[in-house]
C-alpha atoms as a PDB file:
ATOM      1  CA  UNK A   1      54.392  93.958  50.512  1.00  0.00           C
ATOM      2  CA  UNK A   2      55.031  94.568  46.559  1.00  0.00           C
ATOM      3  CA  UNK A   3      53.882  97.974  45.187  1.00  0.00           C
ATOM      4  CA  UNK A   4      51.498  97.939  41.900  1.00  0.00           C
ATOM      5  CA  UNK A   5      48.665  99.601  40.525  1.00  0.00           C
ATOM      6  CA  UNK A   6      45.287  98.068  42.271  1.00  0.00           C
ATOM      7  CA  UNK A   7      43.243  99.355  44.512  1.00  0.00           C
ATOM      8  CA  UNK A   8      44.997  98.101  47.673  1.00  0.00           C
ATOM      9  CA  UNK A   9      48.621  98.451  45.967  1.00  0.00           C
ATOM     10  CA  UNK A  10      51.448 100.420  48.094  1.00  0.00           C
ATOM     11  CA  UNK A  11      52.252 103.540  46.070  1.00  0.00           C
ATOM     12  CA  UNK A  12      55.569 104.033  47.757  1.00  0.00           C
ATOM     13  CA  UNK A  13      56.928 100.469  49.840  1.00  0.00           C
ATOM     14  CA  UNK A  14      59.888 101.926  50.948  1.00  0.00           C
ATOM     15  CA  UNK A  15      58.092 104.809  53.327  1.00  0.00           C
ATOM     16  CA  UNK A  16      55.745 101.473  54.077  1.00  0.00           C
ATOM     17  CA  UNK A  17      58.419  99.170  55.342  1.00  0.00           C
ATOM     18  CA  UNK A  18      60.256 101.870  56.987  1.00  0.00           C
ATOM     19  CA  UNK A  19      57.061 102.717  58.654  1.00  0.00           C
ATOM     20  CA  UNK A  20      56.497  99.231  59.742  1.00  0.00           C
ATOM     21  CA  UNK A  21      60.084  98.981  61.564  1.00  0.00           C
ATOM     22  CA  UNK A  22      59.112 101.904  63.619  1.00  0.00           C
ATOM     23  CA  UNK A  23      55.869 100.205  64.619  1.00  0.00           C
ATOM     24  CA  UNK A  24      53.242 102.004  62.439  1.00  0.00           C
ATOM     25  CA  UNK A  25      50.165  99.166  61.941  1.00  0.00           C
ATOM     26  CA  UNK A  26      49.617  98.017  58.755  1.00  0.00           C
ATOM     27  CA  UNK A  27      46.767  99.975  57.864  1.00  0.00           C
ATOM     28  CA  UNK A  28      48.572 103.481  59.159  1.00  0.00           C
ATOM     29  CA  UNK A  29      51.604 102.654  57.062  1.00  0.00           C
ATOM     30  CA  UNK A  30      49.831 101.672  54.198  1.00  0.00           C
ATOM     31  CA  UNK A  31      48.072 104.747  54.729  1.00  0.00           C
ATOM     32  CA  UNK A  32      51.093 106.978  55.274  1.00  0.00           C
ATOM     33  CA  UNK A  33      52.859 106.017  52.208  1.00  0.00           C
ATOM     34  CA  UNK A  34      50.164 106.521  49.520  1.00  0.00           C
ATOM     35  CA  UNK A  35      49.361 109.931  50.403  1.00  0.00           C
ATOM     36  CA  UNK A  36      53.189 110.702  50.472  1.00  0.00           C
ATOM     37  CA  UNK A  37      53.445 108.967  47.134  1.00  0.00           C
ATOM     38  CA  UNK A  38      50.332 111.000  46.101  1.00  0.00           C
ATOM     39  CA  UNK A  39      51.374 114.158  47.532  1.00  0.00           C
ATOM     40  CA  UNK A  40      54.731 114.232  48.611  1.00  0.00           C
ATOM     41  CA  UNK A  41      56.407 113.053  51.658  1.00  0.00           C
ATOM     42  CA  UNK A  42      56.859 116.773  53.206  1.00  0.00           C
ATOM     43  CA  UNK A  43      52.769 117.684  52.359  1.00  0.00           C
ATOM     44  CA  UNK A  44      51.541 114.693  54.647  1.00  0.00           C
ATOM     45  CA  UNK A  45      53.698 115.351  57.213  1.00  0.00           C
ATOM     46  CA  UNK A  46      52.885 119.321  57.362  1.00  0.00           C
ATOM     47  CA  UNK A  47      48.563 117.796  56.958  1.00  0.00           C
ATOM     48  CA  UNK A  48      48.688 116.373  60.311  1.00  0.00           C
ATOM     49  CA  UNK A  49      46.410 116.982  63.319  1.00  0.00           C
ATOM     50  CA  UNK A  50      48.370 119.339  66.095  1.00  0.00           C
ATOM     51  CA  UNK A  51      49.377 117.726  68.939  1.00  0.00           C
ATOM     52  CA  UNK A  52      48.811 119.795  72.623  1.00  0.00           C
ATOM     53  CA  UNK A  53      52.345 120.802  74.146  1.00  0.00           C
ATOM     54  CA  UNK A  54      53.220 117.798  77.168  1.00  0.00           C
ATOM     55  CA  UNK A  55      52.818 121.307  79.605  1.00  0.00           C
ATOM     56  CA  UNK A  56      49.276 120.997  79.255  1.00  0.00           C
ATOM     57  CA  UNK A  57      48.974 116.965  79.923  1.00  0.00           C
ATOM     58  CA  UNK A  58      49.010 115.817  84.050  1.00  0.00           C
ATOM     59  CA  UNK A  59      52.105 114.558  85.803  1.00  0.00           C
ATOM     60  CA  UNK A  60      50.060 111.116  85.441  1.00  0.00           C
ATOM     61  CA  UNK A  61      49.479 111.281  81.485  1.00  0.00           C
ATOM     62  CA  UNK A  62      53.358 111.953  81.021  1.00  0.00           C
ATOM     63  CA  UNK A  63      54.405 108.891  83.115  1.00  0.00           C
ATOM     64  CA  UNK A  64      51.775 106.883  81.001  1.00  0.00           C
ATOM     65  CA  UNK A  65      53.116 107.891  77.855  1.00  0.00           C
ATOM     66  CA  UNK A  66      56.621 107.232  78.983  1.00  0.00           C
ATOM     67  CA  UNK A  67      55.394 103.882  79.926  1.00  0.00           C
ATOM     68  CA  UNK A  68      53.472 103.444  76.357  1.00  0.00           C
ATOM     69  CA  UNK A  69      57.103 104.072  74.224  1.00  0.00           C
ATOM     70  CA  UNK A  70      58.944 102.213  76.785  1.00  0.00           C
ATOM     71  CA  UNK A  71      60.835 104.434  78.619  1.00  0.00           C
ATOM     72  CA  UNK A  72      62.370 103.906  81.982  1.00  0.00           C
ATOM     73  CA  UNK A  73      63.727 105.743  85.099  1.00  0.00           C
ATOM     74  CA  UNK A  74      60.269 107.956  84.877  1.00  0.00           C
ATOM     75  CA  UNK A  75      58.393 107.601  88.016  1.00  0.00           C
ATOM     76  CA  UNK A  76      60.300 109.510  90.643  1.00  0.00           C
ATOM     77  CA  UNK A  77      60.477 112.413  88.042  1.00  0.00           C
ATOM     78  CA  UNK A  78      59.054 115.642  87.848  1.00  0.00           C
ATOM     79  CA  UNK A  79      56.393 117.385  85.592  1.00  0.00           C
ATOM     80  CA  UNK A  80      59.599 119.233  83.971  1.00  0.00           C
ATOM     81  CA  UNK A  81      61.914 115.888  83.596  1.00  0.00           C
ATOM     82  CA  UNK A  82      59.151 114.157  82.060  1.00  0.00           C
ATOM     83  CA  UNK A  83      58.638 116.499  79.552  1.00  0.00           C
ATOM     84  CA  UNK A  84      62.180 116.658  78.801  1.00  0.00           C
ATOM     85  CA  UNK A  85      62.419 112.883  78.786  1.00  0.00           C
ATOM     86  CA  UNK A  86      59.224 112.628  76.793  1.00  0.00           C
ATOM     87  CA  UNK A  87      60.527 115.540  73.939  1.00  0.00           C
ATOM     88  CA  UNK A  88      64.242 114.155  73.682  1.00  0.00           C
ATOM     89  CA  UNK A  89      63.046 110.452  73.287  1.00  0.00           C
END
């Protein structure tokens, strides 16, 4: 997708197409890499929403997300293992 000056221009298409190979959506990417190229790459990343520690989700929600990103060897694990597989992904 070329970068330019329009309204629905990319303001930085590198971050966009990197985003892209690891699966973003169009619209996130596109997203992502305008307000990086508006306010730097580190301020976006710091802007985010906070995310509640994988202690506080159920044994259930852990093997679901491990499921969602396509890990395997999850579902004899334990609350602990899950977590660790889940953080060191």
């Amino acid at each position: 997708m070329p970068g330019g000056s329009g309204p629905n221009s990319l303001k930085d298409p590198e971050l966009y197409e990197e985003l892209r190979d690891d699966g973003a959506s169009k619209e996130k990417a596109a997203r992502i890499s305008n307000a990086a190229a508006r306010d730097g790459r580190s301020d976006v990343g710091r802007r985010g929403g906070e995310s509640g520690s994988y202690e506080d989700w159920t044994v259930r929600d852990l093997k679901k997300r491990a499921k969602e990103i396509g890990l395997s060897g999850y579902s004899d694990k334990r609350k602990s293992e899950l977590v660790s597989m889940l953080r060191n992904h």
